[in-house]
C-alpha atoms as a PDB file:
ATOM      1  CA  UNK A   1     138.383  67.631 111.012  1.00  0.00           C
ATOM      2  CA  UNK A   2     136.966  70.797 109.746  1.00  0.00           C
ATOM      3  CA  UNK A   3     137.602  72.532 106.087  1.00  0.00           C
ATOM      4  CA  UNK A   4     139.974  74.842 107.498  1.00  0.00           C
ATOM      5  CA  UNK A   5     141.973  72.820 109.575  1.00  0.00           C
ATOM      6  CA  UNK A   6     142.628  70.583 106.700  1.00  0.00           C
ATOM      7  CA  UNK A   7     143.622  73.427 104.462  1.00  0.00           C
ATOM      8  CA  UNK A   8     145.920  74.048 107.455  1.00  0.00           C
ATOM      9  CA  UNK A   9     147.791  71.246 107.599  1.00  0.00           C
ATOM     10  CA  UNK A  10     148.144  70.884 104.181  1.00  0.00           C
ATOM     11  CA  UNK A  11     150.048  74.464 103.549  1.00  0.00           C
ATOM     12  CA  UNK A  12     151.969  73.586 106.729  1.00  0.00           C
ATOM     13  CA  UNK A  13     153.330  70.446 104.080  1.00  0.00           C
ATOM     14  CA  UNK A  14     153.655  72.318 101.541  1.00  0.00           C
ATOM     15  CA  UNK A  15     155.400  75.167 103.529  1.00  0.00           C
ATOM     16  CA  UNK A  16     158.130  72.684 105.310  1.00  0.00           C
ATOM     17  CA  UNK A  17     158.678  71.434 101.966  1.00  0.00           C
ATOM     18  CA  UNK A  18     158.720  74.390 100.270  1.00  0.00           C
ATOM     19  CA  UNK A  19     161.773  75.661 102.529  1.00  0.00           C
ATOM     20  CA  UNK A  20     165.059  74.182 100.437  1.00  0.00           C
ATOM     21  CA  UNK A  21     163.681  76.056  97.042  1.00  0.00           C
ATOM     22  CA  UNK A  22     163.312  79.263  99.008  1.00  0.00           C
ATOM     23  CA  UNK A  23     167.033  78.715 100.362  1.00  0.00           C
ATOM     24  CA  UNK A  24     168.200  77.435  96.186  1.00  0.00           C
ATOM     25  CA  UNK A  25     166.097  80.683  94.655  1.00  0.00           C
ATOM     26  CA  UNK A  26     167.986  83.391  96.886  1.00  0.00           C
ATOM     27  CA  UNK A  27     171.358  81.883  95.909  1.00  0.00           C
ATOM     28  CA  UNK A  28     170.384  81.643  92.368  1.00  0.00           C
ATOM     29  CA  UNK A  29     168.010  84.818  92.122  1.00  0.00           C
ATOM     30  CA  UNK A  30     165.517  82.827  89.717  1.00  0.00           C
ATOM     31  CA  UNK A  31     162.516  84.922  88.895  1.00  0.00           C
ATOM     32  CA  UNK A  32     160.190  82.260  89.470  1.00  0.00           C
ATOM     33  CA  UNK A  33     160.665  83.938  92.911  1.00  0.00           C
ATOM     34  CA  UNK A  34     157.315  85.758  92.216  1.00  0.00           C
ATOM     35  CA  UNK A  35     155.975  82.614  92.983  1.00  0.00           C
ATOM     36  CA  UNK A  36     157.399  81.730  96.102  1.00  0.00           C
ATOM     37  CA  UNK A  37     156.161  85.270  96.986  1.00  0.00           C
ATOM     38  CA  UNK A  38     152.182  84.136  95.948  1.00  0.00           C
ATOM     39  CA  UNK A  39     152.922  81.141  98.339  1.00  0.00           C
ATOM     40  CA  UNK A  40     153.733  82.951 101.836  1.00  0.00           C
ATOM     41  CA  UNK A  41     150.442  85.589 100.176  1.00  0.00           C
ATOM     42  CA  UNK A  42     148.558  82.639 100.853  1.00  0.00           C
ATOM     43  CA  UNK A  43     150.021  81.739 104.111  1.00  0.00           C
ATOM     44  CA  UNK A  44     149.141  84.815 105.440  1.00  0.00           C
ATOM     45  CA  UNK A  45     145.947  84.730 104.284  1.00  0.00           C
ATOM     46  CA  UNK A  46     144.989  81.290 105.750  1.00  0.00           C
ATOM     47  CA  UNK A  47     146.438  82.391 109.332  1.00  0.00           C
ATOM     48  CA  UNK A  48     144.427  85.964 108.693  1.00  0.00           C
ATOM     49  CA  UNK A  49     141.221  83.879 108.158  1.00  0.00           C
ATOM     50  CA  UNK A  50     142.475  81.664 111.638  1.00  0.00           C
ATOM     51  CA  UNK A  51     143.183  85.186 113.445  1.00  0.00           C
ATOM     52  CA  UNK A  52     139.141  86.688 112.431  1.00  0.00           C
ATOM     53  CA  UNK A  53     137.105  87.081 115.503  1.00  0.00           C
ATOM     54  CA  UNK A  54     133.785  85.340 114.643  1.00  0.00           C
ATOM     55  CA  UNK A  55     131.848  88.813 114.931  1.00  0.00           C
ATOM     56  CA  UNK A  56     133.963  90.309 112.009  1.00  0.00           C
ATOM     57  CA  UNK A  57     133.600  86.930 109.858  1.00  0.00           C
ATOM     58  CA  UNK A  58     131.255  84.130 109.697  1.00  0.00           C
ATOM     59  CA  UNK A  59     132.192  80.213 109.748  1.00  0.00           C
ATOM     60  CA  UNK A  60     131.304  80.258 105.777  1.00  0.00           C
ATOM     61  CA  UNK A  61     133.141  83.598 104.995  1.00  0.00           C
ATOM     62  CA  UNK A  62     136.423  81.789 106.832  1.00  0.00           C
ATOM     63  CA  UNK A  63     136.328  78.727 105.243  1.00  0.00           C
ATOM     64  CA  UNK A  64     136.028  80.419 101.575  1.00  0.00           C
ATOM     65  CA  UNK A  65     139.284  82.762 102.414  1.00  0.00           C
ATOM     66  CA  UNK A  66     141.277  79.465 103.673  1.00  0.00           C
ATOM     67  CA  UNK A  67     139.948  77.650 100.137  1.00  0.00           C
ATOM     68  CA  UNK A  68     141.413  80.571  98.266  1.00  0.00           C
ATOM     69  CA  UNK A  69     144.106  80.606 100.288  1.00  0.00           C
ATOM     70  CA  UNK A  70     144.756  76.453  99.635  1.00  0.00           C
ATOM     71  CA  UNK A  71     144.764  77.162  95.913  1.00  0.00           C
ATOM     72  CA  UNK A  72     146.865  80.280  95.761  1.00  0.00           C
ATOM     73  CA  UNK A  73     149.376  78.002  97.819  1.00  0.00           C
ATOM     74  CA  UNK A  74     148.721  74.748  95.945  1.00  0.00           C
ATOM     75  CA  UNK A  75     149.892  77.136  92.693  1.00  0.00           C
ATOM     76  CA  UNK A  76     152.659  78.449  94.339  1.00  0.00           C
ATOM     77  CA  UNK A  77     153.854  74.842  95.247  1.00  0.00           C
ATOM     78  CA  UNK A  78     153.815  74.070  92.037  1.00  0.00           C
ATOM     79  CA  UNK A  79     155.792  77.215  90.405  1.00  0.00           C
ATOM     80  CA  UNK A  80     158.461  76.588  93.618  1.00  0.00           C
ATOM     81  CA  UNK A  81     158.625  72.980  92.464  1.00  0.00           C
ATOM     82  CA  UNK A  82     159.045  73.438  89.003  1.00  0.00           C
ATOM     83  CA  UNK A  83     161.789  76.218  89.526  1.00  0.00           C
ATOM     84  CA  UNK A  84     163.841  73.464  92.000  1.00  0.00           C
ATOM     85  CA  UNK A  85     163.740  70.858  89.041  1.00  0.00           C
ATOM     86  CA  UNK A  86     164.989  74.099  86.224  1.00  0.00           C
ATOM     87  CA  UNK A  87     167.415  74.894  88.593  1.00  0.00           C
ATOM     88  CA  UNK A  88     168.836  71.790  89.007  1.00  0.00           C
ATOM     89  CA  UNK A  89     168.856  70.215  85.816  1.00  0.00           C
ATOM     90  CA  UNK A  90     165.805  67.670  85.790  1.00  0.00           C
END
């Protein structure tokens, strides 16, 4: 399994789990939102970096805009998380 097919899968994790703080923050209206916003920011830019012809973007230049990608989401995870626990109580 290649670099970016790894990041792949793991924002796809983080994503699905992700999903029940999105639902809790627009009920709520918690401003850690901002950080649920940097999360699907690095969704899109991992599927952009999928999406590049190889002519545009080399293997290399791919593979460094899914890593940046996997931390801006890894970040966001962790903001989305952290908000989840605030708003309920832990």
């Amino acid at each position: 399994m290649d670099l970016f097919t790894s990041w792949l899968i793991i924002t796809a994790i983080v994503f699905s789990l992700s999903l029940f703080g999105i639902v809790v923050l627009v009920k709520i209206g918690h401003p850690g939102f901002l950080m649920f916003f940097g999360f699907w920011l690095a969704i899109l830019l991992i599927l952009g970096a999928y999406f590049l012809p190889p002519e545009i973007a080399s293997q290399d230049t791919r593979e460094g805009i899914c890593a940046i990608g996997g931390v801006l989401a890894f970040f966001g995870a962790i903001g989305s998380f952290s908000v989840i626990a605030d708003t309920l109580g832990f």
